[in-house]
PDB file of N, CA and C in Angstrom:
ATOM      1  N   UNK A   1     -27.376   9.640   2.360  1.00  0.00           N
ATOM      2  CA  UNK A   1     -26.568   8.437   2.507  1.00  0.00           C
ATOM      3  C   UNK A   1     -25.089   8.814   2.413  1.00  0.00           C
ATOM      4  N   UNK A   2     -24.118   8.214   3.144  1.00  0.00           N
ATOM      5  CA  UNK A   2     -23.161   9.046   3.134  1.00  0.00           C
ATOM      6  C   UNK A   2     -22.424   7.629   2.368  1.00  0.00           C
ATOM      7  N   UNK A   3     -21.010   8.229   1.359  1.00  0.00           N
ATOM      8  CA  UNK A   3     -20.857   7.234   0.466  1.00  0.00           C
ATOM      9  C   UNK A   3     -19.639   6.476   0.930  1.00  0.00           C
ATOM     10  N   UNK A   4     -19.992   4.790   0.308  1.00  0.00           N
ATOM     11  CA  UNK A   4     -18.474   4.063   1.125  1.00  0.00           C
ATOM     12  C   UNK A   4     -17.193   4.287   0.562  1.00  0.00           C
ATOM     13  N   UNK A   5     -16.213   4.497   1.270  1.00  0.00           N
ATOM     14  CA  UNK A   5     -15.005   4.648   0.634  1.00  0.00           C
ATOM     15  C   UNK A   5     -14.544   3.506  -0.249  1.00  0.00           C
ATOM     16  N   UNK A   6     -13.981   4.283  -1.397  1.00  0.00           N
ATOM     17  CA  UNK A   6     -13.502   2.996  -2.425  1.00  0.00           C
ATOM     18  C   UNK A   6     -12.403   2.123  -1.524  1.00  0.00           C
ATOM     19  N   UNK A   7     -12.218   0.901  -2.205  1.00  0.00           N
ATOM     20  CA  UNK A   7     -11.376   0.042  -1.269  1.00  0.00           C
ATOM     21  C   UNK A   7      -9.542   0.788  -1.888  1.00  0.00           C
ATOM     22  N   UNK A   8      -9.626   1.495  -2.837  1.00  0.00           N
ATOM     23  CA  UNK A   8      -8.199   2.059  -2.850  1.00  0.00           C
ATOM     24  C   UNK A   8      -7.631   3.213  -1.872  1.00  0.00           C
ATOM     25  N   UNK A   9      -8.739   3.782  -1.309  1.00  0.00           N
ATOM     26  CA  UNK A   9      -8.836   4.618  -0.182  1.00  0.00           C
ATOM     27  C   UNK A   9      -8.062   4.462   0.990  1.00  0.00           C
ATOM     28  N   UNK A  10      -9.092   2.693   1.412  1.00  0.00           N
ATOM     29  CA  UNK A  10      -9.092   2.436   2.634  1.00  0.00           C
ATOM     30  C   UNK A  10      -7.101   1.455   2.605  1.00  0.00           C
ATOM     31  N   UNK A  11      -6.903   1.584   0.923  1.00  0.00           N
ATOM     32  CA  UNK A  11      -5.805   0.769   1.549  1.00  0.00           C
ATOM     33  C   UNK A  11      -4.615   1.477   1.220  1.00  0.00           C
ATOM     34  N   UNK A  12      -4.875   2.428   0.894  1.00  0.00           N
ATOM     35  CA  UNK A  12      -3.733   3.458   0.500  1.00  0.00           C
ATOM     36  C   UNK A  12      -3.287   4.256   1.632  1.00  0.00           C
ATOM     37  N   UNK A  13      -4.622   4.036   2.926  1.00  0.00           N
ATOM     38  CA  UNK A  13      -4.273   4.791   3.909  1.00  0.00           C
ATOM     39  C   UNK A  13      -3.506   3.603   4.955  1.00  0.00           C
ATOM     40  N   UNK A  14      -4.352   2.700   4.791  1.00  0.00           N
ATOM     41  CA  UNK A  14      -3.286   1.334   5.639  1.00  0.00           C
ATOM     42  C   UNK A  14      -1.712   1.472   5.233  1.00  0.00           C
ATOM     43  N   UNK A  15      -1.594   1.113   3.565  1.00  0.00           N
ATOM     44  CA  UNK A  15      -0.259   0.795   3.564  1.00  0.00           C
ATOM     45  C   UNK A  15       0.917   2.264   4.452  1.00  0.00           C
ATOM     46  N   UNK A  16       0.014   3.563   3.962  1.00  0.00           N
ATOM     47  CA  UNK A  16       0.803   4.369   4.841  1.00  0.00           C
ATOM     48  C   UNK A  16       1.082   4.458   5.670  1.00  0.00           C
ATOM     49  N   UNK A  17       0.309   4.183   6.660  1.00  0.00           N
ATOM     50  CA  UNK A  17       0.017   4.047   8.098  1.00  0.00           C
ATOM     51  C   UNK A  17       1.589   3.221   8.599  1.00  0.00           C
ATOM     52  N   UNK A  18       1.711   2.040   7.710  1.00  0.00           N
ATOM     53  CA  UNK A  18       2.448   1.006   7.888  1.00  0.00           C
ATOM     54  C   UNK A  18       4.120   1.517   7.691  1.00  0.00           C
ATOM     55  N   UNK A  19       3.936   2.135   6.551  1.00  0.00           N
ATOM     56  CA  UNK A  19       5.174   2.272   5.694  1.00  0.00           C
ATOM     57  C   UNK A  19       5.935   3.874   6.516  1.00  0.00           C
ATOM     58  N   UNK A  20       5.052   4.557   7.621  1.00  0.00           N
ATOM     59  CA  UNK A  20       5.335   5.573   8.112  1.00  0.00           C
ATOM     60  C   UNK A  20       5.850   4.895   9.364  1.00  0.00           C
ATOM     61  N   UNK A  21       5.575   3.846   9.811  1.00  0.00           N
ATOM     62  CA  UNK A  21       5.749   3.372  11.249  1.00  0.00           C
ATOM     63  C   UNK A  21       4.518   3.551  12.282  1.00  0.00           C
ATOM     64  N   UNK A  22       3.222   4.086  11.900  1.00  0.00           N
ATOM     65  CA  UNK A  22       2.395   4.410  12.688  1.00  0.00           C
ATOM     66  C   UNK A  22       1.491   2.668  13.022  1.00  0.00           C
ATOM     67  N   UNK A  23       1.525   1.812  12.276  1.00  0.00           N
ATOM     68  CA  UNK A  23       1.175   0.974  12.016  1.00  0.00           C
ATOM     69  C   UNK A  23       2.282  -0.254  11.798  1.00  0.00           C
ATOM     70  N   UNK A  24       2.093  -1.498  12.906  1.00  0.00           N
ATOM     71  CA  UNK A  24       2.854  -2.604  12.811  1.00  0.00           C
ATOM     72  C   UNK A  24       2.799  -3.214  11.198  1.00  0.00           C
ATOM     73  N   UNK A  25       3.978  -3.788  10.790  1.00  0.00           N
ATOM     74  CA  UNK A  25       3.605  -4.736   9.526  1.00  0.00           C
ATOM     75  C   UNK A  25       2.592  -6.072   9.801  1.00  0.00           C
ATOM     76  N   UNK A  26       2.747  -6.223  11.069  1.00  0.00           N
ATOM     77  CA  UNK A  26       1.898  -7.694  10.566  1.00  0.00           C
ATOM     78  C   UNK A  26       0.227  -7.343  10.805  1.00  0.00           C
ATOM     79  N   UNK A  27      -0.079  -5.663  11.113  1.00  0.00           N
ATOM     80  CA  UNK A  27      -1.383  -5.661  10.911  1.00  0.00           C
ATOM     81  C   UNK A  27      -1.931  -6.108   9.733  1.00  0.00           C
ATOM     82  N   UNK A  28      -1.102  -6.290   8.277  1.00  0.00           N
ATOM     83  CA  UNK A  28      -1.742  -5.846   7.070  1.00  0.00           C
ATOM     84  C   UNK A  28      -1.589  -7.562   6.157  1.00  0.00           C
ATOM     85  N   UNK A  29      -1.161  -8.601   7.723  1.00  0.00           N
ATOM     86  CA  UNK A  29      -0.928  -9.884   7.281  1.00  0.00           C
ATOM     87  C   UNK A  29      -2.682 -10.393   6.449  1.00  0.00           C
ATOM     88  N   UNK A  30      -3.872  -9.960   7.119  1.00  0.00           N
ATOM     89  CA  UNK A  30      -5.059 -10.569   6.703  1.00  0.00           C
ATOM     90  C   UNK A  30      -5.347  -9.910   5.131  1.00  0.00           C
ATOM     91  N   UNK A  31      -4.737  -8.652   5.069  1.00  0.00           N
ATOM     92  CA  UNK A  31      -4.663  -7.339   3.898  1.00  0.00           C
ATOM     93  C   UNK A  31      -3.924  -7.743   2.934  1.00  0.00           C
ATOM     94  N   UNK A  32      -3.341  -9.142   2.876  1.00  0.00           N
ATOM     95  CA  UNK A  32      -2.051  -9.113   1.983  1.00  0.00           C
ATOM     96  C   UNK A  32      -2.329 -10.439   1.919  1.00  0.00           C
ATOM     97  N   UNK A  33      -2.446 -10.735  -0.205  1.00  0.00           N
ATOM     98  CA  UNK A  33      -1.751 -12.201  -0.640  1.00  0.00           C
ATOM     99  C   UNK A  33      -0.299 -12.252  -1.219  1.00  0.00           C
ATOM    100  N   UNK A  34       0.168 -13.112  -1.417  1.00  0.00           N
ATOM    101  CA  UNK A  34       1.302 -14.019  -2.319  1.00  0.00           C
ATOM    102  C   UNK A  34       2.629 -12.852  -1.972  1.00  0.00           C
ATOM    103  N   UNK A  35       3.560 -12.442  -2.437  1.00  0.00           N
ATOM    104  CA  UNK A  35       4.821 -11.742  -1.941  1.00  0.00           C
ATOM    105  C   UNK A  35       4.344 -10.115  -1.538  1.00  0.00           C
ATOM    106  N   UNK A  36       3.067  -9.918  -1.729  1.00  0.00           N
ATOM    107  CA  UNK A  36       2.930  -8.098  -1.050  1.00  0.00           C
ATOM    108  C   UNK A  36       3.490  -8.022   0.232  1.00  0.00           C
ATOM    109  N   UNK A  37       3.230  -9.468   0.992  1.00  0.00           N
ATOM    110  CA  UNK A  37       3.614  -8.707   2.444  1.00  0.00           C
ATOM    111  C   UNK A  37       5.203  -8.796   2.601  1.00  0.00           C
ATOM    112  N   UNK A  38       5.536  -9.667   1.686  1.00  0.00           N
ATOM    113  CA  UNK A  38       7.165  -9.812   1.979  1.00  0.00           C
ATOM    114  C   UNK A  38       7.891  -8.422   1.798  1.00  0.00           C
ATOM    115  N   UNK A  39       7.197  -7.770   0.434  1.00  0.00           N
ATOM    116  CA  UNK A  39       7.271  -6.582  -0.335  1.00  0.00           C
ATOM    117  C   UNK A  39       7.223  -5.931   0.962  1.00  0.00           C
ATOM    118  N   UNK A  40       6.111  -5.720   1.249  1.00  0.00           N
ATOM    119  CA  UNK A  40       5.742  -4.513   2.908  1.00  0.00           C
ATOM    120  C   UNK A  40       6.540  -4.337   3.682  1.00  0.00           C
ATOM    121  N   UNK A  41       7.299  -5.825   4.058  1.00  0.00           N
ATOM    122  CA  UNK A  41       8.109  -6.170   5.231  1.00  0.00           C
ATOM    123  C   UNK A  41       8.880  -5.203   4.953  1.00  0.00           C
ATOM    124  N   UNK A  42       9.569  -5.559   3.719  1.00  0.00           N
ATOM    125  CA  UNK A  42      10.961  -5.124   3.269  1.00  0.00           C
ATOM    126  C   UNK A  42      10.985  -3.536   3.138  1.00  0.00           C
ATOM    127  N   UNK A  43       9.994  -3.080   2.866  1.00  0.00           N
ATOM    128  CA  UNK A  43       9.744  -1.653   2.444  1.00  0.00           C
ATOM    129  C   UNK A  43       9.690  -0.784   3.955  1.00  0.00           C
ATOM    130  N   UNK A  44       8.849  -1.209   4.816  1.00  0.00           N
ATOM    131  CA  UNK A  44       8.636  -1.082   6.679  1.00  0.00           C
ATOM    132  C   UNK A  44      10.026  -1.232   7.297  1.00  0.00           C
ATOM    133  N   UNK A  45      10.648  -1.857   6.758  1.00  0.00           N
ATOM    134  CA  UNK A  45      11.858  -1.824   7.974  1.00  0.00           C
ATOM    135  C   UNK A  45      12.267  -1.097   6.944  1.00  0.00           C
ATOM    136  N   UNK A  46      13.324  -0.116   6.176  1.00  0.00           N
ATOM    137  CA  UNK A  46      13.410   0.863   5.598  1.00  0.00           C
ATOM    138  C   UNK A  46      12.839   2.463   6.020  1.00  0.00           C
ATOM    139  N   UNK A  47      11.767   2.225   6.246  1.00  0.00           N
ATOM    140  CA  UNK A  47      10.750   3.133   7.034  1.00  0.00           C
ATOM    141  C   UNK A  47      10.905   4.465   5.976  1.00  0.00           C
ATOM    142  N   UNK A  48      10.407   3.949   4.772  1.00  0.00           N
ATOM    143  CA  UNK A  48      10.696   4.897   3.621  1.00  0.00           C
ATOM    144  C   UNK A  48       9.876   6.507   3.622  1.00  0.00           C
ATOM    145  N   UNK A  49       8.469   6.343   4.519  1.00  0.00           N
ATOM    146  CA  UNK A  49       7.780   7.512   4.880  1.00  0.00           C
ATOM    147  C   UNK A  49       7.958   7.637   6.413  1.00  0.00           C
ATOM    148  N   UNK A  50       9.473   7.860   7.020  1.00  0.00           N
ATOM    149  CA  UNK A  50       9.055   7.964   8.435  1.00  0.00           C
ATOM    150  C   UNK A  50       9.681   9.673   8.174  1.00  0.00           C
ATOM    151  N   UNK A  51       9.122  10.369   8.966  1.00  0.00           N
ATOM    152  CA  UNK A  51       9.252  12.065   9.097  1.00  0.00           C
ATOM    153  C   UNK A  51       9.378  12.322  10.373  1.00  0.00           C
ATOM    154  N   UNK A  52       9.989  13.180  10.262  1.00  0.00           N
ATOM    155  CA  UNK A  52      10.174  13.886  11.316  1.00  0.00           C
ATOM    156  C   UNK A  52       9.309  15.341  11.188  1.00  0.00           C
ATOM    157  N   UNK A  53       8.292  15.611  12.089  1.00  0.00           N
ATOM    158  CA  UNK A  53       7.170  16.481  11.662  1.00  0.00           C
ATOM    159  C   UNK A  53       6.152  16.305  11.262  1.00  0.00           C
ATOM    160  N   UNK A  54       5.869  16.665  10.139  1.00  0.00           N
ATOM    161  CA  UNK A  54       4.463  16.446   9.356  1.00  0.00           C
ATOM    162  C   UNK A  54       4.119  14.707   8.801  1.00  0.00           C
ATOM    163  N   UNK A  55       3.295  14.558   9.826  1.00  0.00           N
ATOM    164  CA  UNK A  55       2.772  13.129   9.033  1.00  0.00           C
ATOM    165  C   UNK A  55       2.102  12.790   7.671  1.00  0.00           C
ATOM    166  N   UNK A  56       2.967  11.188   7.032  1.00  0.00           N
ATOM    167  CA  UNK A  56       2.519  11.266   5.341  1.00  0.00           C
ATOM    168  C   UNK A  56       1.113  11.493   5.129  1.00  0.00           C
ATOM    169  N   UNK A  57       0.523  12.199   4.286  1.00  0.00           N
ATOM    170  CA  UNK A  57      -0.832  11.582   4.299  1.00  0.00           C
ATOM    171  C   UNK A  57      -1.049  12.034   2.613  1.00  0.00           C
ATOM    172  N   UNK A  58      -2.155  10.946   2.592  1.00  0.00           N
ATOM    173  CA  UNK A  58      -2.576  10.271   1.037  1.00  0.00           C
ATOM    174  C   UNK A  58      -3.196  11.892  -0.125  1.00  0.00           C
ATOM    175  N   UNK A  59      -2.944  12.189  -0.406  1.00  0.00           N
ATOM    176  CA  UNK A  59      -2.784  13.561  -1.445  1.00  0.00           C
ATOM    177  C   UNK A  59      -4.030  13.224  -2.431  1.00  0.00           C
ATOM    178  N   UNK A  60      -3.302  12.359  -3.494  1.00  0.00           N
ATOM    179  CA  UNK A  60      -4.298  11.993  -4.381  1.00  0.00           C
ATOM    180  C   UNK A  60      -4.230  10.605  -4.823  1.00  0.00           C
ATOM    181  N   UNK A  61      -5.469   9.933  -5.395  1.00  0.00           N
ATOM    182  CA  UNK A  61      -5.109   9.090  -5.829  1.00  0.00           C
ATOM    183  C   UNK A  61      -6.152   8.641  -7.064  1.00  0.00           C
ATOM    184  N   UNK A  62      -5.356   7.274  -7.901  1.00  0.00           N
ATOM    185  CA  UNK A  62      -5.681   7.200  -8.958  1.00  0.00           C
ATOM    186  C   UNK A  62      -5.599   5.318  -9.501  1.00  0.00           C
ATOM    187  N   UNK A  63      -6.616   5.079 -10.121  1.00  0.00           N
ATOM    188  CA  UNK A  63      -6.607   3.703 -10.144  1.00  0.00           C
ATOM    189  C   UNK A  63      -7.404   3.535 -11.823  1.00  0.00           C
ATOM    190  N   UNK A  64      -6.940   2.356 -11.843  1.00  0.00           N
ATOM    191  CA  UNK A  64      -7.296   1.500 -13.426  1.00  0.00           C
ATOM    192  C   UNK A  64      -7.552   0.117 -13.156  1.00  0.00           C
ATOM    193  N   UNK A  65      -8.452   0.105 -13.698  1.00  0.00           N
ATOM    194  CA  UNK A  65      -9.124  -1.760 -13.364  1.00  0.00           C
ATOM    195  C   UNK A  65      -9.080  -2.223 -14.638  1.00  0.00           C
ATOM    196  N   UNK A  66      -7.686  -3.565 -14.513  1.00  0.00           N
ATOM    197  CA  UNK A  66      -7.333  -4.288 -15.249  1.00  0.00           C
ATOM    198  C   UNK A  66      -8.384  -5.341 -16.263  1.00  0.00           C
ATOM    199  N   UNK A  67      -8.941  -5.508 -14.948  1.00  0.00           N
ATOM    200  CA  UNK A  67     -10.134  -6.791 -15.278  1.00  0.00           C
ATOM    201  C   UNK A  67     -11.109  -6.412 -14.023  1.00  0.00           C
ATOM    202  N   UNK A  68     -11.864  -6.461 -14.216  1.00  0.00           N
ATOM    203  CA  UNK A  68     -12.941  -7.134 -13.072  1.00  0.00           C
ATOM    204  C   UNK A  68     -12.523  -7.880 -11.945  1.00  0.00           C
ATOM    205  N   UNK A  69     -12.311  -7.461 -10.644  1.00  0.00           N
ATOM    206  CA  UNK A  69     -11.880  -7.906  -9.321  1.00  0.00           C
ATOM    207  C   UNK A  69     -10.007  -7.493  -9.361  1.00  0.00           C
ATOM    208  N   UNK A  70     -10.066  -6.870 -10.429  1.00  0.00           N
ATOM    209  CA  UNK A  70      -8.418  -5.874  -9.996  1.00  0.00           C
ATOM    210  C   UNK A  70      -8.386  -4.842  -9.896  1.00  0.00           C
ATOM    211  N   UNK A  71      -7.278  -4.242  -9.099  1.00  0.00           N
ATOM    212  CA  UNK A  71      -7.299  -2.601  -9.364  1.00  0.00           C
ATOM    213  C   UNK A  71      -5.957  -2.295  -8.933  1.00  0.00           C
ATOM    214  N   UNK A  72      -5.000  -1.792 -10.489  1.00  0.00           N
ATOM    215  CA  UNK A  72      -3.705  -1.163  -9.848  1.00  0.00           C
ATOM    216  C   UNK A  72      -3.818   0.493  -9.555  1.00  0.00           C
ATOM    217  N   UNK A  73      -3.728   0.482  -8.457  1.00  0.00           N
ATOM    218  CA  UNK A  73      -3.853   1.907  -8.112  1.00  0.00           C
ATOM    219  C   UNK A  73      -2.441   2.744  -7.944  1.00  0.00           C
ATOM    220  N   UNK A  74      -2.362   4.030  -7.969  1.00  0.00           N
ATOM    221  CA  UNK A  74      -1.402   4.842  -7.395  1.00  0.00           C
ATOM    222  C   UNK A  74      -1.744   5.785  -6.298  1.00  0.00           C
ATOM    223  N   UNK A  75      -0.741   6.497  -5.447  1.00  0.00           N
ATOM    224  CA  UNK A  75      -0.995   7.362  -4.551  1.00  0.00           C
ATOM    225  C   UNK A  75      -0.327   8.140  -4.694  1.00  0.00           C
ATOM    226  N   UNK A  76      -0.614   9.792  -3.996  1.00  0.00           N
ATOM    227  CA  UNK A  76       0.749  11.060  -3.839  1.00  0.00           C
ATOM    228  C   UNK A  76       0.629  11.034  -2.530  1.00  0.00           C
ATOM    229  N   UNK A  77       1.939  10.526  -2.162  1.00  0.00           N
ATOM    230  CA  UNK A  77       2.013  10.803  -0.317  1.00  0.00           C
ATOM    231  C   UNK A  77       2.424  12.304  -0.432  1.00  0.00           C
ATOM    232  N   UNK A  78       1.648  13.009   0.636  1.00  0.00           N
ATOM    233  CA  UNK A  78       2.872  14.203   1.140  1.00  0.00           C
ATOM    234  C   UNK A  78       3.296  14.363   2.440  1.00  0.00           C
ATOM    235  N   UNK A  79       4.368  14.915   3.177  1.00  0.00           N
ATOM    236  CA  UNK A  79       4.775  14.518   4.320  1.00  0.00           C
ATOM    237  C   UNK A  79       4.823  16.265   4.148  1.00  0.00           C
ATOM    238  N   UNK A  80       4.824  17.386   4.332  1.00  0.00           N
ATOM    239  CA  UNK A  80       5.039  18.155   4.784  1.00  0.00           C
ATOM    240  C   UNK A  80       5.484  18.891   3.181  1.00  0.00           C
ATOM    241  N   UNK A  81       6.587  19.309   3.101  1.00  0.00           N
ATOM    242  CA  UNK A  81       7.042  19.966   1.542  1.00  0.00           C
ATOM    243  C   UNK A  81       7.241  18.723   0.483  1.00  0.00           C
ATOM    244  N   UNK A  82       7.580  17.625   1.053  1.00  0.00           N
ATOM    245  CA  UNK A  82       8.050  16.296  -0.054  1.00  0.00           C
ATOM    246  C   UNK A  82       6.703  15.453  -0.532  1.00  0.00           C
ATOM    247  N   UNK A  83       6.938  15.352  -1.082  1.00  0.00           N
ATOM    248  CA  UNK A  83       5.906  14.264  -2.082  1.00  0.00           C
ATOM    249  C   UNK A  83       6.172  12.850  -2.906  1.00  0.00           C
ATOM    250  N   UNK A  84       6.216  11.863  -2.455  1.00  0.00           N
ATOM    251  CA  UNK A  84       6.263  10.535  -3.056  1.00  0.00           C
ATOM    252  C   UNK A  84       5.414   9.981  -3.522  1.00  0.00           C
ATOM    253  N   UNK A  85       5.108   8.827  -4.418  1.00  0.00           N
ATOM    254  CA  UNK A  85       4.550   8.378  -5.054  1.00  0.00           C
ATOM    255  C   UNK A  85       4.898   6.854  -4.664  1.00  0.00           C
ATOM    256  N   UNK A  86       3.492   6.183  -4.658  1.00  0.00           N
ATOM    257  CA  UNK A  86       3.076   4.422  -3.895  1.00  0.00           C
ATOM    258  C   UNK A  86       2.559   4.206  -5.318  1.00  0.00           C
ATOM    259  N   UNK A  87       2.935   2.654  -6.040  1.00  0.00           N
ATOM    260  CA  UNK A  87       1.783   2.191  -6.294  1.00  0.00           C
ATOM    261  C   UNK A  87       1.012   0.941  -5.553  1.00  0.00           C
ATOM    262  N   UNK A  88       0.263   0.362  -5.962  1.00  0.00           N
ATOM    263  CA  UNK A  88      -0.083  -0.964  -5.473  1.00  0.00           C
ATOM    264  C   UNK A  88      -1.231  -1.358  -5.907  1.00  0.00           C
ATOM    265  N   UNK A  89      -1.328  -2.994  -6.073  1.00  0.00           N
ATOM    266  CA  UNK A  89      -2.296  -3.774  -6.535  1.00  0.00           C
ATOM    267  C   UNK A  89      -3.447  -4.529  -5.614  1.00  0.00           C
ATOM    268  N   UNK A  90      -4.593  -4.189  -5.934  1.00  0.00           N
ATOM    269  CA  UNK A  90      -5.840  -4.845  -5.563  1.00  0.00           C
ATOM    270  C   UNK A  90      -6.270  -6.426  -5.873  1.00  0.00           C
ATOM    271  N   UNK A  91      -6.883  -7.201  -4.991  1.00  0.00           N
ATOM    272  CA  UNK A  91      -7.183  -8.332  -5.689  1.00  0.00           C
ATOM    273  C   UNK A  91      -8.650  -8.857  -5.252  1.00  0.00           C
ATOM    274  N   UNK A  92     -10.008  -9.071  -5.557  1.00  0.00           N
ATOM    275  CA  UNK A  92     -11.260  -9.458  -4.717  1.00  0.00           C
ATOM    276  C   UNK A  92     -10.873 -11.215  -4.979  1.00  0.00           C
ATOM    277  N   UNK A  93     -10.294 -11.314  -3.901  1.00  0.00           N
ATOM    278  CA  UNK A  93     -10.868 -12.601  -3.235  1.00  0.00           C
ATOM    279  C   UNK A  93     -12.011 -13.311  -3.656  1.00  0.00           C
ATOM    280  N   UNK A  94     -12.275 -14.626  -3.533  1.00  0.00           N
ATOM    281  CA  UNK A  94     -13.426 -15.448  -3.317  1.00  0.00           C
ATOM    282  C   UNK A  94     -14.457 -15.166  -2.201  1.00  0.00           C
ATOM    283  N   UNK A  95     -13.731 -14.611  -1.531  1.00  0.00           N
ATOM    284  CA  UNK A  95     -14.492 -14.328  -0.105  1.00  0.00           C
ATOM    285  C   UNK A  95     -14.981 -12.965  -0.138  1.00  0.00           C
ATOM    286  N   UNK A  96     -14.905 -11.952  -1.330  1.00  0.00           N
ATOM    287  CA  UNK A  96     -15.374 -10.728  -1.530  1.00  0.00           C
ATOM    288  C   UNK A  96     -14.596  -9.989  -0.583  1.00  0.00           C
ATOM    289  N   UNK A  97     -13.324 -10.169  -0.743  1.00  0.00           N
ATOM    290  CA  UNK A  97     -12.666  -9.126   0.353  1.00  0.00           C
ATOM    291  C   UNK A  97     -11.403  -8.779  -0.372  1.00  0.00           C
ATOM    292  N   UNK A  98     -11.102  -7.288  -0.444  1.00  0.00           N
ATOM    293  CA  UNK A  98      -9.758  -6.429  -1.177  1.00  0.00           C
ATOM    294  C   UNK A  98      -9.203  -6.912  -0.711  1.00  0.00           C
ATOM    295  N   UNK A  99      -7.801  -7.527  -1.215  1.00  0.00           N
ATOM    296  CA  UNK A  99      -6.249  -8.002  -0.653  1.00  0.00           C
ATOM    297  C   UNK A  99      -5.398  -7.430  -1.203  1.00  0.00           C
ATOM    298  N   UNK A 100      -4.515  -6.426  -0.932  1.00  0.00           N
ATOM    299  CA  UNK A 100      -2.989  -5.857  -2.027  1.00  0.00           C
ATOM    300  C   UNK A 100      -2.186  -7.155  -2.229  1.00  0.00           C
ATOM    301  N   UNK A 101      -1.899  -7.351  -3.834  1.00  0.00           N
ATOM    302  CA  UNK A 101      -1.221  -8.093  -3.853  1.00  0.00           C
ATOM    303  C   UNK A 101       0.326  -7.904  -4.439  1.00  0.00           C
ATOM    304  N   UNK A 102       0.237  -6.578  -4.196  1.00  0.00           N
ATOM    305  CA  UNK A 102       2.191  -5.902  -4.964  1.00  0.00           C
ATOM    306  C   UNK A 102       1.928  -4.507  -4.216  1.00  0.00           C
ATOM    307  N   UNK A 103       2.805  -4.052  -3.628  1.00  0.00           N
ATOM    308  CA  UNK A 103       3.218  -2.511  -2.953  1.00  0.00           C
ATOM    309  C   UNK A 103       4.355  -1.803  -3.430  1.00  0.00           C
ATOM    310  N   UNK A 104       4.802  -0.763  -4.329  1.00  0.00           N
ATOM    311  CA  UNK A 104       6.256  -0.442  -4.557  1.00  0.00           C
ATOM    312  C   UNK A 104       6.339   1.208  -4.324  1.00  0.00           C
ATOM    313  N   UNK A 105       7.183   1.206  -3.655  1.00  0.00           N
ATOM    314  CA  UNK A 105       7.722   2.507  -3.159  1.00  0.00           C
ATOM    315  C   UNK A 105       9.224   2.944  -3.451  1.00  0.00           C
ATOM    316  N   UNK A 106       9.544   3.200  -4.703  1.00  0.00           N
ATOM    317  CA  UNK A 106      10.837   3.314  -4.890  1.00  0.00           C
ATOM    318  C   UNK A 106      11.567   1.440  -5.174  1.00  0.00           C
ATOM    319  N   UNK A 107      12.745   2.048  -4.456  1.00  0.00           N
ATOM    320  CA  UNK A 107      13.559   0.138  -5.371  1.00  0.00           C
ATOM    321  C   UNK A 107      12.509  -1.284  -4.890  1.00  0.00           C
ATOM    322  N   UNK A 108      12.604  -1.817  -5.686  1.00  0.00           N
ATOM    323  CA  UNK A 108      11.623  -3.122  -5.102  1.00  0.00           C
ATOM    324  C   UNK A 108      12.842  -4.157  -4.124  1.00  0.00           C
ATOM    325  N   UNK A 109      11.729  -4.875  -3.886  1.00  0.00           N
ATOM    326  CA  UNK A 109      12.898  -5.952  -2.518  1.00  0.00           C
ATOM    327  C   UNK A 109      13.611  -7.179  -3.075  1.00  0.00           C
ATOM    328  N   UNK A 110      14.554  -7.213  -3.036  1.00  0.00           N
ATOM    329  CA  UNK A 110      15.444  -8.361  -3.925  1.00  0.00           C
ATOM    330  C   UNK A 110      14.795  -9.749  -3.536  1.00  0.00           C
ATOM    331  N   UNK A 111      14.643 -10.342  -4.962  1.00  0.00           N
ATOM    332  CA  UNK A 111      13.573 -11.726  -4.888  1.00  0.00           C
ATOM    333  C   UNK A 111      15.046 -12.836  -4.147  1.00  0.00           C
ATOM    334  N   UNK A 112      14.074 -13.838  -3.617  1.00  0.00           N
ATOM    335  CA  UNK A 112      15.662 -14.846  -2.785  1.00  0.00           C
ATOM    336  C   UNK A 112      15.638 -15.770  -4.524  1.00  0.00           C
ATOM    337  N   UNK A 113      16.726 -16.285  -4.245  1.00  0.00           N
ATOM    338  CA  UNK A 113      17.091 -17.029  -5.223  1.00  0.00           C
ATOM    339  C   UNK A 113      16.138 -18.570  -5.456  1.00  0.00           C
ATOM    340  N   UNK A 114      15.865 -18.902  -6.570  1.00  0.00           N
ATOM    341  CA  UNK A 114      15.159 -20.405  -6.173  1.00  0.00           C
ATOM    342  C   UNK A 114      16.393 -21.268  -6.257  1.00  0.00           C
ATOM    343  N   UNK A 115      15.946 -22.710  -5.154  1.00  0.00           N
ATOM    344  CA  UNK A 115      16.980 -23.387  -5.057  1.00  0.00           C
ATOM    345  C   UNK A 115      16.489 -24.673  -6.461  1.00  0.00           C
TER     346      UNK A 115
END
């Protein structure tokens, strides 16, 4: 039986995908509740893993489950000699489906003001 990938896997490789430019932001609109995608947006146009050369790819990774139906995970991107570090948060839905609900890659995205 060959085994399913954990859902920190499958989304550690999305958000890269995204955050490299290989991948549009609004693929990850169904992938994303409450400010992650605003987070994404903001992080994607930045294009904080875009390289020239060696494409990012997911190194290692590492996760802690808060509660039952969470999971804040981390990642080691490496792009060639450099190495960054993702974290981001898991959430199971009602509908039994992983959603990131926080992405941070370095500075976070300035919240708008409430009126």
């Amino acid at each position: 039986m060959i085994p399913q990938p954990l859902p920190t896997d499958l989304f550690a490789d999305l958000l890269v995908a995204v955050l490299s430019g290989h991948r549009p932001v609004h693929s990850m609109l169904r992938h994303t509740r409450g400010r992650a995608y605003d987070e994404l947006a903001w992080l994607a146009e930045r294009g904080p893993l875009r390289t020239r050369g060696a494409r990012p790819v997911v190194r290692d990774i590492g996760y802690y489950e808060p509660r039952p139906g969470a999971i804040e995970a981390f990642a080691r991107i490496g792009a060639g000699d450099r190495l960054r570090a993702m974290a981001f948060r898991l959430e199971l839905g009602q509908d039994l489906r992983w959603r990131c609900t926080a992405v941070e890659l370095g500075p976070r995205p300035p919240r708008p003001e409430s009126d």
